[in-house]
C-alpha atoms as a PDB file:
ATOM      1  CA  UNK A   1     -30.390  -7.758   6.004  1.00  0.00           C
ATOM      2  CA  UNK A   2     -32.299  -8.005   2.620  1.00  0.00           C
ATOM      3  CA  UNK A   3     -29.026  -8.319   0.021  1.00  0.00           C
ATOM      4  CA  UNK A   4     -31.449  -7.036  -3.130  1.00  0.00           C
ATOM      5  CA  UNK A   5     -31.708  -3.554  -0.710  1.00  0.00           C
ATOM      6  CA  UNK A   6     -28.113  -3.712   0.372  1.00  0.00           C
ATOM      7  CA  UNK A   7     -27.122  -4.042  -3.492  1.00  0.00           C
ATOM      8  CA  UNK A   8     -29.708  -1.039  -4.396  1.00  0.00           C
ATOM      9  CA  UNK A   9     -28.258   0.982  -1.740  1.00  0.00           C
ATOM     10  CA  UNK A  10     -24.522   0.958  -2.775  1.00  0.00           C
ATOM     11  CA  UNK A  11     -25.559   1.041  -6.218  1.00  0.00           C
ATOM     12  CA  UNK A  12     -27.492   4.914  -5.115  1.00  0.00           C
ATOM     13  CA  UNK A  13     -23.920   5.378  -3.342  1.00  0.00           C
ATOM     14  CA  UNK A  14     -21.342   4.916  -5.120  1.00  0.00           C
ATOM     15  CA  UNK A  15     -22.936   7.128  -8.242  1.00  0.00           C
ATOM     16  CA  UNK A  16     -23.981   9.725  -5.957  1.00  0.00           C
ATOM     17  CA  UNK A  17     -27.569   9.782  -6.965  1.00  0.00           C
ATOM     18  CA  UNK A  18     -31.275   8.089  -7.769  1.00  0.00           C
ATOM     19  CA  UNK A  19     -30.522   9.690 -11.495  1.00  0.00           C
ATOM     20  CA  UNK A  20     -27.177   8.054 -11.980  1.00  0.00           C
ATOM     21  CA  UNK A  21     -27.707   4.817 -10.495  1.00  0.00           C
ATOM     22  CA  UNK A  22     -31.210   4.437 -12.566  1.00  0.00           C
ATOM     23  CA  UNK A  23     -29.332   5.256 -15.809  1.00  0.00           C
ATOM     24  CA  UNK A  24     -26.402   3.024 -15.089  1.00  0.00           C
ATOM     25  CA  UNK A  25     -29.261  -0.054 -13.496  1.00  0.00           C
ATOM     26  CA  UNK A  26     -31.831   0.117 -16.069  1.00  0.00           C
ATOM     27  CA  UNK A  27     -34.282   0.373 -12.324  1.00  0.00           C
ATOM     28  CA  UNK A  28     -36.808   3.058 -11.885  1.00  0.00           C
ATOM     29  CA  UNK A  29     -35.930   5.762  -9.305  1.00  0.00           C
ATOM     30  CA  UNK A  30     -38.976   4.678  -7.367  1.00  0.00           C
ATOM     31  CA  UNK A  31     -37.811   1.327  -6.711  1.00  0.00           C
ATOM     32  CA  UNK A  32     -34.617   2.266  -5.632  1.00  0.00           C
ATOM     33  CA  UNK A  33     -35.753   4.944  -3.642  1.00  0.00           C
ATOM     34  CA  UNK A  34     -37.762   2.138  -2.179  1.00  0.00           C
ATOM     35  CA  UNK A  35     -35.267  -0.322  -1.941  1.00  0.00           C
ATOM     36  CA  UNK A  36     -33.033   1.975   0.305  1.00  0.00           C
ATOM     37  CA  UNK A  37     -35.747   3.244   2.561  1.00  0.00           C
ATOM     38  CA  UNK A  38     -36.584  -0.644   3.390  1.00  0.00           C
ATOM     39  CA  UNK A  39     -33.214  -1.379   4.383  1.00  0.00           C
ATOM     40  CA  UNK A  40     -32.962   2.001   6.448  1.00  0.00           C
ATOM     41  CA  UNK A  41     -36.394   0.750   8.294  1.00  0.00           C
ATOM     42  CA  UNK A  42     -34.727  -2.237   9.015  1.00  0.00           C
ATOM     43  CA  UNK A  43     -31.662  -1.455   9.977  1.00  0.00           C
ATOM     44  CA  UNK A  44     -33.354   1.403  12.137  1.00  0.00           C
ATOM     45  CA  UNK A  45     -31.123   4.452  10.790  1.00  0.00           C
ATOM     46  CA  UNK A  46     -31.216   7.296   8.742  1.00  0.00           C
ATOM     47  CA  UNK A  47     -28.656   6.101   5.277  1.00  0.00           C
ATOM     48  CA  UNK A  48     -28.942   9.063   2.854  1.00  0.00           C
ATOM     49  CA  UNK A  49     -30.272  12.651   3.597  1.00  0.00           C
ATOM     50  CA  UNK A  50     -32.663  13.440   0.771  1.00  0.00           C
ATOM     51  CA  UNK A  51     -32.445  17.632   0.608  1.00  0.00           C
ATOM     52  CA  UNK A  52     -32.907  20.327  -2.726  1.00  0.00           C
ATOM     53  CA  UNK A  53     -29.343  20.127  -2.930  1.00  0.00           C
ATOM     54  CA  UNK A  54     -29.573  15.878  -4.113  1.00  0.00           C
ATOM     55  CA  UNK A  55     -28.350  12.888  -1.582  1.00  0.00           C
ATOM     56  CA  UNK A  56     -25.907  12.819   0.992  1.00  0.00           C
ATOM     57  CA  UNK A  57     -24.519  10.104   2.870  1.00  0.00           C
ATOM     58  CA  UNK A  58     -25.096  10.143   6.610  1.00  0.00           C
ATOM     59  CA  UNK A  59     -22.380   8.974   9.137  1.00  0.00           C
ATOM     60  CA  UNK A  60     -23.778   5.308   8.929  1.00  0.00           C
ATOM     61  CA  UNK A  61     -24.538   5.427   5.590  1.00  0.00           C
ATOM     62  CA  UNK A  62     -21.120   6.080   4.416  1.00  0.00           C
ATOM     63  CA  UNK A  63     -19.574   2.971   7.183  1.00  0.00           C
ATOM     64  CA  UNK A  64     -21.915   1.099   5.706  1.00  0.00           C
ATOM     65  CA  UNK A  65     -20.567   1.476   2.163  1.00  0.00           C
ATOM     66  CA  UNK A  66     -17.140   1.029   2.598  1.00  0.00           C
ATOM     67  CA  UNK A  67     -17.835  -1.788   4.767  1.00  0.00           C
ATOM     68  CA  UNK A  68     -20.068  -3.703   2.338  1.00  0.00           C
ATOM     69  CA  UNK A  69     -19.083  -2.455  -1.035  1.00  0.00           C
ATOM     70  CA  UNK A  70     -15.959  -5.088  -1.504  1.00  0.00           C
ATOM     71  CA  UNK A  71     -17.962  -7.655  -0.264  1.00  0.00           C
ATOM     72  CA  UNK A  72     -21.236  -7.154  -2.727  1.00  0.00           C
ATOM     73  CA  UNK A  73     -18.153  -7.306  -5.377  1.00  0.00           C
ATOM     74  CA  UNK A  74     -17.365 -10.503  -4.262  1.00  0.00           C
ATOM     75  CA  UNK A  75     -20.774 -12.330  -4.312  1.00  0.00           C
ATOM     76  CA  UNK A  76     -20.828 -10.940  -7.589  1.00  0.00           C
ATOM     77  CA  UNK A  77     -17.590 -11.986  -8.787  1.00  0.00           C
ATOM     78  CA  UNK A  78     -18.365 -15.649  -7.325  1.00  0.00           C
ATOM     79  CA  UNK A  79     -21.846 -15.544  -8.920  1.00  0.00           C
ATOM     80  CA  UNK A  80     -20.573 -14.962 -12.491  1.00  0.00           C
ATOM     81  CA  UNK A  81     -17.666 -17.404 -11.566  1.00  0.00           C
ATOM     82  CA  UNK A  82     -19.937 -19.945 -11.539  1.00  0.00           C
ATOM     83  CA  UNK A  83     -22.146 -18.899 -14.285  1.00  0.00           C
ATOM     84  CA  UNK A  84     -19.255 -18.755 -16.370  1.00  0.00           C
ATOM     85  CA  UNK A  85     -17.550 -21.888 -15.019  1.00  0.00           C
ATOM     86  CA  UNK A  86     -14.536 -19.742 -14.869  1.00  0.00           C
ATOM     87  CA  UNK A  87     -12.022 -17.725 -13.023  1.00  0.00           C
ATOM     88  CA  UNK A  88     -11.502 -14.427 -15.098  1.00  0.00           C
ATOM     89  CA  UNK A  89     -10.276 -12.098 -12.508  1.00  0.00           C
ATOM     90  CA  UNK A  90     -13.257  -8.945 -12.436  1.00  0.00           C
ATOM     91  CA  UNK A  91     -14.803  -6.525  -9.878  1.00  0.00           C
ATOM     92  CA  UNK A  92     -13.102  -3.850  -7.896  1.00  0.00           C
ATOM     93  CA  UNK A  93     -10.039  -4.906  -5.919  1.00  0.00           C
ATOM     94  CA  UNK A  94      -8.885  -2.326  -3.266  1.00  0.00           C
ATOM     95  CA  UNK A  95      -5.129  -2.798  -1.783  1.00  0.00           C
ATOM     96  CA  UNK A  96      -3.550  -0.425   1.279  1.00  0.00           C
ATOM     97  CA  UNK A  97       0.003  -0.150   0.800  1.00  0.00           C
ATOM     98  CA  UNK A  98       2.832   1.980   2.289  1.00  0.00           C
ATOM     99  CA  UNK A  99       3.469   5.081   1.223  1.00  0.00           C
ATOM    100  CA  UNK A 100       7.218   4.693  -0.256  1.00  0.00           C
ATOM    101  CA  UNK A 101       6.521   1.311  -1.691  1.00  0.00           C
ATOM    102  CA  UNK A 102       3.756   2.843  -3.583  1.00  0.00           C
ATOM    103  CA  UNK A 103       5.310   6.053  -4.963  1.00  0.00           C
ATOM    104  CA  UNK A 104       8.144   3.666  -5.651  1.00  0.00           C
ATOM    105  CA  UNK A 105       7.282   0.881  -7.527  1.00  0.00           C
ATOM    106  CA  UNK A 106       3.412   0.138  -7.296  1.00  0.00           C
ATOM    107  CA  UNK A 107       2.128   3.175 -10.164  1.00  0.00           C
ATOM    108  CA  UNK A 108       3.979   0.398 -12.345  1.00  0.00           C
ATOM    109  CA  UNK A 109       2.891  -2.691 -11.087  1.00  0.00           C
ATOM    110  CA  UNK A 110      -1.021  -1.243 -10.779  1.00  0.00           C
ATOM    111  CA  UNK A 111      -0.460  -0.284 -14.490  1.00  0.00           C
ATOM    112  CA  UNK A 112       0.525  -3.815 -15.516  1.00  0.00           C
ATOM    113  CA  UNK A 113      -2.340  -5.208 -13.751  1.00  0.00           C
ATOM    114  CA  UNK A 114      -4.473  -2.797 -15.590  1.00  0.00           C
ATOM    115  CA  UNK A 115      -3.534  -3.933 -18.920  1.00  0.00           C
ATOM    116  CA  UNK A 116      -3.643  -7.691 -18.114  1.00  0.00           C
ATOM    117  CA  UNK A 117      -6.962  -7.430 -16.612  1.00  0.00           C
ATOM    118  CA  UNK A 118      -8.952  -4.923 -17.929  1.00  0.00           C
ATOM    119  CA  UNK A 119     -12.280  -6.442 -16.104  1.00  0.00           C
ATOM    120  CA  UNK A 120     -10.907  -5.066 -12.805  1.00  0.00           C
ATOM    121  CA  UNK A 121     -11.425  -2.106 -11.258  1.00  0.00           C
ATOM    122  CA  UNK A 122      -8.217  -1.629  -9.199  1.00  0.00           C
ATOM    123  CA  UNK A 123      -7.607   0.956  -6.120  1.00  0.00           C
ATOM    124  CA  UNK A 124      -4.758   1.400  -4.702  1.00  0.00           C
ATOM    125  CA  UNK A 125      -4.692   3.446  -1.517  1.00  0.00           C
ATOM    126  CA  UNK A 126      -1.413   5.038  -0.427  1.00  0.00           C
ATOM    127  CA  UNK A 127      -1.125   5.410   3.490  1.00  0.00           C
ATOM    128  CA  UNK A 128       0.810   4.593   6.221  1.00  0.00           C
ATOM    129  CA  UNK A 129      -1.542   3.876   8.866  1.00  0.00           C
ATOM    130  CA  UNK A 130      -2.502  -0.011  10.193  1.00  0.00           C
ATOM    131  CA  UNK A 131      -5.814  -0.839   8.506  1.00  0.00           C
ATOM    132  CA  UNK A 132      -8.251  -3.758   8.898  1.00  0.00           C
ATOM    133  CA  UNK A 133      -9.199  -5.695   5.220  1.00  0.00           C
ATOM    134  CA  UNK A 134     -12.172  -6.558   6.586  1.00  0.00           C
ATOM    135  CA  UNK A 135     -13.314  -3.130   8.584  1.00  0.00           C
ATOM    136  CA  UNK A 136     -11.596  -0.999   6.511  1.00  0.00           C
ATOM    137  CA  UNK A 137     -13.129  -2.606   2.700  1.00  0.00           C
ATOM    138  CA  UNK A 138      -9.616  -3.730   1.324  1.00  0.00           C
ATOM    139  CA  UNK A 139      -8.544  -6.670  -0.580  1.00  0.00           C
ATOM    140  CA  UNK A 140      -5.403  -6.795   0.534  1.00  0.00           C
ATOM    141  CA  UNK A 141      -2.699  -5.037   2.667  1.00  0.00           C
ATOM    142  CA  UNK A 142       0.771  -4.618   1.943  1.00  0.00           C
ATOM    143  CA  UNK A 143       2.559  -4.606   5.156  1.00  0.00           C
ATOM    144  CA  UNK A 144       6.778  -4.019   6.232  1.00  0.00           C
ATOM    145  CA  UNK A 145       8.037  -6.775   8.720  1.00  0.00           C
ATOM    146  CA  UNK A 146       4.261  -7.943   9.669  1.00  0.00           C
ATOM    147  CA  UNK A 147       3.785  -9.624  12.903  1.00  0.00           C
ATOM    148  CA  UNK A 148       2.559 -13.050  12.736  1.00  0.00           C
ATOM    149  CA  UNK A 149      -1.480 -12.623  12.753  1.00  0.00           C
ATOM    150  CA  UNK A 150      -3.850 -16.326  12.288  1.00  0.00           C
ATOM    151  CA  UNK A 151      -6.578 -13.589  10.644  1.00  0.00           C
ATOM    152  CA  UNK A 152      -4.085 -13.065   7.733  1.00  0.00           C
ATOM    153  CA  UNK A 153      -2.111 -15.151   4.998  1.00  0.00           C
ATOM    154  CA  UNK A 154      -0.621 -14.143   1.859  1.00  0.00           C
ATOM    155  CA  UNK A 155       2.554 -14.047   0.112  1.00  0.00           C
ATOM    156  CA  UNK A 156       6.511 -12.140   1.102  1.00  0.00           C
ATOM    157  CA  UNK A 157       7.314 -10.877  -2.123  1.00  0.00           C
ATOM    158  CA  UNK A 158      10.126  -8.526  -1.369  1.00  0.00           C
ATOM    159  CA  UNK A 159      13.260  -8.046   0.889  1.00  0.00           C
ATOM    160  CA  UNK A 160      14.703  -4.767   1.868  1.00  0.00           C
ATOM    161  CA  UNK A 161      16.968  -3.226   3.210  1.00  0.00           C
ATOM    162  CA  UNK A 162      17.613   0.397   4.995  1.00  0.00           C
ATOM    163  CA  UNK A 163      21.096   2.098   4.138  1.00  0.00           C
ATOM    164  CA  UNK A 164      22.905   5.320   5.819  1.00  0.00           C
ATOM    165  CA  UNK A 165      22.943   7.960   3.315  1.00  0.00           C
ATOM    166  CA  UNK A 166      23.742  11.555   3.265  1.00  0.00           C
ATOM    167  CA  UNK A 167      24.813  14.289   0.276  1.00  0.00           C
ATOM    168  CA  UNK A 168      28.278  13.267  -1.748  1.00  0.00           C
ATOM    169  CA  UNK A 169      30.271  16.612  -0.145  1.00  0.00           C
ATOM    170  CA  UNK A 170      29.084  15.953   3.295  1.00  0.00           C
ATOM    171  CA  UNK A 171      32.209  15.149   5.303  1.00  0.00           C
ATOM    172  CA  UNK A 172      31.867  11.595   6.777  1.00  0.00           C
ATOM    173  CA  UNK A 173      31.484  10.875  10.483  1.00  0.00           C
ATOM    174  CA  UNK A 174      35.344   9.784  12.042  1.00  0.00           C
ATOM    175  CA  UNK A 175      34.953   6.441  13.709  1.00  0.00           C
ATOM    176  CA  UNK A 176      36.659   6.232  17.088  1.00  0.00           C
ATOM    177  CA  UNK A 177      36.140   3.114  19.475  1.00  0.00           C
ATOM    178  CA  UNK A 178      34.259   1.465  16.510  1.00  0.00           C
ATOM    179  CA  UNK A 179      31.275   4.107  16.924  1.00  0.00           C
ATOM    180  CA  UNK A 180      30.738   7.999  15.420  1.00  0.00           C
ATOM    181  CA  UNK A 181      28.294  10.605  16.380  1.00  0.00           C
ATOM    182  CA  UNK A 182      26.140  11.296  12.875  1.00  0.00           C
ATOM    183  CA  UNK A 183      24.171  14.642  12.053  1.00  0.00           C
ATOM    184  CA  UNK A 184      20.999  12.967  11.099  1.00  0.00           C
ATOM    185  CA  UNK A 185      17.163  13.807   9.701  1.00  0.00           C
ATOM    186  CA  UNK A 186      14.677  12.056  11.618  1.00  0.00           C
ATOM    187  CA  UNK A 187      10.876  11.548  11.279  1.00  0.00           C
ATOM    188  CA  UNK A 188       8.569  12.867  13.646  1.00  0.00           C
ATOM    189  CA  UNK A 189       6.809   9.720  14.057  1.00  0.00           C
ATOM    190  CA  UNK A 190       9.223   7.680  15.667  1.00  0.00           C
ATOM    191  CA  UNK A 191      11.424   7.420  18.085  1.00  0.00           C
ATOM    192  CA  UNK A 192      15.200   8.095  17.738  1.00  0.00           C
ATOM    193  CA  UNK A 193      17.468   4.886  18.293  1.00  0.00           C
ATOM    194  CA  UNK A 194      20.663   5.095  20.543  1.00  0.00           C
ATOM    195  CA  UNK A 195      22.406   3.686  18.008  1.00  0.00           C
ATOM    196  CA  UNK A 196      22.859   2.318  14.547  1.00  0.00           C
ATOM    197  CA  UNK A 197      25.042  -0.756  14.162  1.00  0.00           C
ATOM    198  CA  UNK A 198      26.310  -0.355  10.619  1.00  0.00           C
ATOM    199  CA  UNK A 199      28.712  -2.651   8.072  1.00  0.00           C
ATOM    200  CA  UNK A 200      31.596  -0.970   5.961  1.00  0.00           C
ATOM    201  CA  UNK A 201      31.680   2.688   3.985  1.00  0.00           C
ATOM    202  CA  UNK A 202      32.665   5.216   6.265  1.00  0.00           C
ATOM    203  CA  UNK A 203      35.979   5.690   5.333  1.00  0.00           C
ATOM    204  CA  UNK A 204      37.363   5.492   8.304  1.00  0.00           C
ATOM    205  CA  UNK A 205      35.765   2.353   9.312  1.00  0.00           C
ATOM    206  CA  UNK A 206      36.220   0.215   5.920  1.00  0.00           C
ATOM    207  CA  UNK A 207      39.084  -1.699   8.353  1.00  0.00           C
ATOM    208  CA  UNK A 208      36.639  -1.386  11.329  1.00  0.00           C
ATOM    209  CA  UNK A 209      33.770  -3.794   9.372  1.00  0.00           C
ATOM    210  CA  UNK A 210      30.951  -2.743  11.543  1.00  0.00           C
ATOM    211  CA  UNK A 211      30.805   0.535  13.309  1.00  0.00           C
ATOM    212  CA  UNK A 212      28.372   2.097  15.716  1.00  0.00           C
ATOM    213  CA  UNK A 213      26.391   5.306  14.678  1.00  0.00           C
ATOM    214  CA  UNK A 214      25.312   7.323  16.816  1.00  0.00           C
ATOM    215  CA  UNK A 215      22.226   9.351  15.702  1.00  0.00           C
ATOM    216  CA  UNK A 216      21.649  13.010  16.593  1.00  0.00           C
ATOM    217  CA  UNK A 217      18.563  14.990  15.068  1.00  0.00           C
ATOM    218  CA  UNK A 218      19.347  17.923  13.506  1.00  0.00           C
ATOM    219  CA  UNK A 219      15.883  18.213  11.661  1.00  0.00           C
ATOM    220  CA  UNK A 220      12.317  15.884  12.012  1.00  0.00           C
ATOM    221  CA  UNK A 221      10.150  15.522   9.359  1.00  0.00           C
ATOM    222  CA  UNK A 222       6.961  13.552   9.066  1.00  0.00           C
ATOM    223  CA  UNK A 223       7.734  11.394   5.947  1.00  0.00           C
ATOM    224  CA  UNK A 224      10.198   9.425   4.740  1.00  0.00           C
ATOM    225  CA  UNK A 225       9.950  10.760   1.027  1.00  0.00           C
ATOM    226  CA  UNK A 226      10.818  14.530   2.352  1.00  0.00           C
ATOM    227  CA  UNK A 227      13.764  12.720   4.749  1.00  0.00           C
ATOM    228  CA  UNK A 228      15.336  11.677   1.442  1.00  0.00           C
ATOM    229  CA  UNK A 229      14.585  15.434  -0.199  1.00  0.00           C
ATOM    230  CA  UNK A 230      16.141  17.617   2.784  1.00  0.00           C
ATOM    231  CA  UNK A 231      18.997  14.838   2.719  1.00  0.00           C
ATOM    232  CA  UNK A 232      19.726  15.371  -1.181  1.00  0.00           C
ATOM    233  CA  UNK A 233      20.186  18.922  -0.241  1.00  0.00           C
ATOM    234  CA  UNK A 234      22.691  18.488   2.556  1.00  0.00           C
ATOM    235  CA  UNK A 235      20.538  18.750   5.765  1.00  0.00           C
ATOM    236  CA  UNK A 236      22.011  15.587   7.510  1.00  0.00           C
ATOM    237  CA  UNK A 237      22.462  11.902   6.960  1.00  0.00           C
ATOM    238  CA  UNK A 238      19.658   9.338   7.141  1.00  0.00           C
ATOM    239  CA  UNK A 239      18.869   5.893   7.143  1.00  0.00           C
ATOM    240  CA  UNK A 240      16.289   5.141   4.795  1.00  0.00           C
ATOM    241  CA  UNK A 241      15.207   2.230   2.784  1.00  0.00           C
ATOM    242  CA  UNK A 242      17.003   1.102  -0.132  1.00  0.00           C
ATOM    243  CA  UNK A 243      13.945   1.045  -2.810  1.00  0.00           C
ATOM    244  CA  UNK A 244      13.645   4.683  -1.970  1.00  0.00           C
ATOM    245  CA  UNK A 245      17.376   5.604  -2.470  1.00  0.00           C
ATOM    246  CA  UNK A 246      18.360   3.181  -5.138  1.00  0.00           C
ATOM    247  CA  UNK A 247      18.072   5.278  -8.003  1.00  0.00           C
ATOM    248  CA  UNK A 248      20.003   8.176  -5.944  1.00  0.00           C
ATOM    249  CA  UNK A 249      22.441   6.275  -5.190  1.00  0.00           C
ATOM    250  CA  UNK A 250      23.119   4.977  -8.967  1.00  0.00           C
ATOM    251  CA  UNK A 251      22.805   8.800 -10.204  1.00  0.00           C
ATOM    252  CA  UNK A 252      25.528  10.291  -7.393  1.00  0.00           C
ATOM    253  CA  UNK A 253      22.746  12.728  -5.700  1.00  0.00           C
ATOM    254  CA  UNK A 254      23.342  10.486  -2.521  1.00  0.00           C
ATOM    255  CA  UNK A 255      26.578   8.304  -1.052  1.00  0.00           C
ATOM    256  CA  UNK A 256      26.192   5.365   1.160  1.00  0.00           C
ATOM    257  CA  UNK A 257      27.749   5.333   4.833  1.00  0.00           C
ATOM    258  CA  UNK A 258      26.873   1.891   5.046  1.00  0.00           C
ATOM    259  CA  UNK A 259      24.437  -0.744   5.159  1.00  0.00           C
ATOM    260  CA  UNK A 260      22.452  -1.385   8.847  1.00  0.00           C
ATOM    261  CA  UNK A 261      23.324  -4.259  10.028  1.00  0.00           C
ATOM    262  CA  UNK A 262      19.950  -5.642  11.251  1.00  0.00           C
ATOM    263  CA  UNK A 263      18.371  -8.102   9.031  1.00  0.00           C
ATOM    264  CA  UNK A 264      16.289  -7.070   5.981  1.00  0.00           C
ATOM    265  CA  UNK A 265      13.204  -5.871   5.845  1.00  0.00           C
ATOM    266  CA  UNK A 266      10.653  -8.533   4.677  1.00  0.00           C
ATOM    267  CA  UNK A 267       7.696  -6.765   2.522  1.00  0.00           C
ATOM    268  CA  UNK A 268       4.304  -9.255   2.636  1.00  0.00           C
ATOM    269  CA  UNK A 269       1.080  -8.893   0.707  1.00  0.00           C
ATOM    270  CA  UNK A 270      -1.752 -10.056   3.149  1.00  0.00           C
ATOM    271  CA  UNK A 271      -5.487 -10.423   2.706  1.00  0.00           C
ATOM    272  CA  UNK A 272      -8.003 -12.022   5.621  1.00  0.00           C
ATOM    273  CA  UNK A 273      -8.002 -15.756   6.171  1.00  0.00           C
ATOM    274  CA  UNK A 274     -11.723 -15.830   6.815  1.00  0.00           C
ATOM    275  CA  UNK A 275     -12.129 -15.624   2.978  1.00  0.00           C
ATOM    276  CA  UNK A 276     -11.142 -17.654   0.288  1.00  0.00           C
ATOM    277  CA  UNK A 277      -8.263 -15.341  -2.178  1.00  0.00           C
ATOM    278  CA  UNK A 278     -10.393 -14.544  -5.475  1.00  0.00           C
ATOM    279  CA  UNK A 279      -9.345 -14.560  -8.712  1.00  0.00           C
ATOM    280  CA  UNK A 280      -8.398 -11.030  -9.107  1.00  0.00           C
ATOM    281  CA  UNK A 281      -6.627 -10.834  -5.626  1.00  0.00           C
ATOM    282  CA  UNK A 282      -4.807 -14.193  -6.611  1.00  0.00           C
ATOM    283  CA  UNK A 283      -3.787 -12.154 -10.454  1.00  0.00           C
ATOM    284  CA  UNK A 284      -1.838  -9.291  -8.273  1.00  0.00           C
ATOM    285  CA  UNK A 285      -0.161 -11.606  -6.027  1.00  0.00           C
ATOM    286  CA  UNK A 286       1.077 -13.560  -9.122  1.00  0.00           C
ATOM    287  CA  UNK A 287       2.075 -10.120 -10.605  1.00  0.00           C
ATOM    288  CA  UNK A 288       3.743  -8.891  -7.683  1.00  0.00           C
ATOM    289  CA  UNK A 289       6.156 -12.299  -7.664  1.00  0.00           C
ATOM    290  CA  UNK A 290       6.900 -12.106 -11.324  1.00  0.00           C
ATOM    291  CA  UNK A 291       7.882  -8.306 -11.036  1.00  0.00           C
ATOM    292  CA  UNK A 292      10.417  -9.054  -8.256  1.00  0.00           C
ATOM    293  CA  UNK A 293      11.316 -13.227  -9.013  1.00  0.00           C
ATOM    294  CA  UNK A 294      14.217 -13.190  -6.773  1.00  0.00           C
ATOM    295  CA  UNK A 295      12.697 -10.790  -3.763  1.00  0.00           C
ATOM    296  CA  UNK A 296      14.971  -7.539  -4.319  1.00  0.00           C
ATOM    297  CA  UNK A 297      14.549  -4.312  -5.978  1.00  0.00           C
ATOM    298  CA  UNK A 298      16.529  -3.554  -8.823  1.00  0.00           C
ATOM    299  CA  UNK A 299      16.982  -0.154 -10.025  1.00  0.00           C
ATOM    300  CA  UNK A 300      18.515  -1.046 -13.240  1.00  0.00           C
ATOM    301  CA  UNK A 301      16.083  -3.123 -14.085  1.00  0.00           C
ATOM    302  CA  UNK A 302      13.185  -0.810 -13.509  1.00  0.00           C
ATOM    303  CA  UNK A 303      11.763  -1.481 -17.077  1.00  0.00           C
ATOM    304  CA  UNK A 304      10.637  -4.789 -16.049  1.00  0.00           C
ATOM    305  CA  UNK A 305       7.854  -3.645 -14.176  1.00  0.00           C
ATOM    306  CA  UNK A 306       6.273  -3.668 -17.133  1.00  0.00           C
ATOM    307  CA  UNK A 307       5.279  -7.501 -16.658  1.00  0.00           C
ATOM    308  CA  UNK A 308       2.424  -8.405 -17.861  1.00  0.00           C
ATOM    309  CA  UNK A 309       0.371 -11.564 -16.939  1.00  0.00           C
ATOM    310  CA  UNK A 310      -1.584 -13.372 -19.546  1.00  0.00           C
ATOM    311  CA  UNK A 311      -3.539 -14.960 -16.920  1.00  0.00           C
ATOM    312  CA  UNK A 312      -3.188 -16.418 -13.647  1.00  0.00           C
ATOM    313  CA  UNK A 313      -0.631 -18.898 -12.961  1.00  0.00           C
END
């Protein structure tokens, strides 16, 4: 695959147009008109439908973008890299994360990263679904108790853990025989556990230490952010993640019923083995340490997200 065409082609791609990209290149329309028809006759498919209406993006032209576009970044970031004789973190750097983590705490972190390095172009994509750096185009993927994968290293940079919550005037569950049946909210997604095995807060199990919940869906919902709403407004109890209930908890619109007893949640920021971390992936994993040094999240100490990096450590 000629690299000149595959640059030429996500150039006309990602700016929607021969216009745009000519204007933003300096090229003449003609040559990258040119340029993409060369790599479509030798890749032997249709990339971009040319109609009245302007350029569209077939099926295989669009796979081929997000497939390619990180990587073109990255021969260019190494290219000025060694121009420069440097390692100024630059380019577009794309990162899946969780949903909660990123409502939570990642709009500050991204905007710290931002201001330290301005020469980046960073994406963060909220979603909850397993993706592939490699297939899927990202830098890195945040991931909640990964399993152990040799196509992936990176960095733990957080601990959490998932608490039993419900609303302040909801009565608590009476513990008899070390275990209570609790009125819960659920998430459509997964499957209900037998049981909870929980430490301390019920008050009837404070002499207890650990008591048994036993969980019975009242109401299933498909996220974890509207489990937390619907429990804030007295639907159930739930057990939910701490960094998502932290600042609840501090403010009264939530009690705890106890902490589950299973170990915490370890939080890892992964990107593929079968290439080397660049400077700008290296930058957010430095960020992400210095924003949580000791590996919990801290309500109180929210401000500190403001971090920002001078350069990479």
């Amino acid at each position: 695959m000629d690299l000149s065409n595959l640059r030429d082609f996500s150039l006309v791609a990602s700016h929607g147009g021969l216009g745009l990209a000519s204007r933003a290149s300096g090229q003449p329309k003609a040559t990258l008109s040119r340029h993409v028809s060369q790599l479509e006759e030798e890749l032997g498919v249709r990339l971009i439908e040319r109609g009245t209406q302007g350029l569209r993006l077939t099926e295989e032209g669009s796979m081929l973008h997000e497939r390619t576009r990180g990587l073109l970044a990255d021969i260019a970031e190494v290219g000025e890299a060694v121009v420069s004789g440097g390692s100024t973190p630059r380019g577009l750097l794309r990162v899946s994360a969780p949903v909660v983590l990123s409502h939570v705490v990642l709009g500050y972190v991204a905007a710290a990263y931002a201001r330290a390095w301005p020469d980046v172009q960073l994406e963060i994509v909220a979603e909850d679904r397993r993706v592939d750096p490699v297939e899927d185009g990202f830098d890195l993927v945040i991931r909640i108790d990964p399993a152990s994968d040799e196509l992936l290293v990176g960095r733990r940079f957080l601990f959490d853990q998932r608490i039993l919550v419900a609303h302040p005037d909801a009565p608590r569950p009476v513990v008899e025989a070390g275990q209570a049946e609790v009125a819960v909210v659920s998430l459509t997604s997964r499957l209900l556990q037998a049981h909870w095995d929980v430490r301390g807060s019920s008050d009837d199990a404070v002499d207890a230490g650990t008591w048994r919940a036993l969980p019975r869906s009242v109401l299933k919902l498909s996220s974890f952010l509207m489990v937390r709403d619907a429990v804030i407004h007295g639907a159930g109890a739930a057990l939910l993640p701490r960094l998502l209930v932290a600042n609840d908890l501090q403010a009264g619109r939530l009690v705890s019923w106890g902490m589950h007893a299973a170990a915490p949640v370890e939080i890892w920021a992964l990107h593929s083995s079968r290439r080397l971390a660049s400077a700008k992936v290296r930058a957010f994993l430095d960020l992400l340490q210095a924003t949580f040094p000791d590996r919990h999240f801290d309500p109180s100490t929210a401000s500190s997200f403001g971090v920002a990096l001078h350069g990479p450590t």
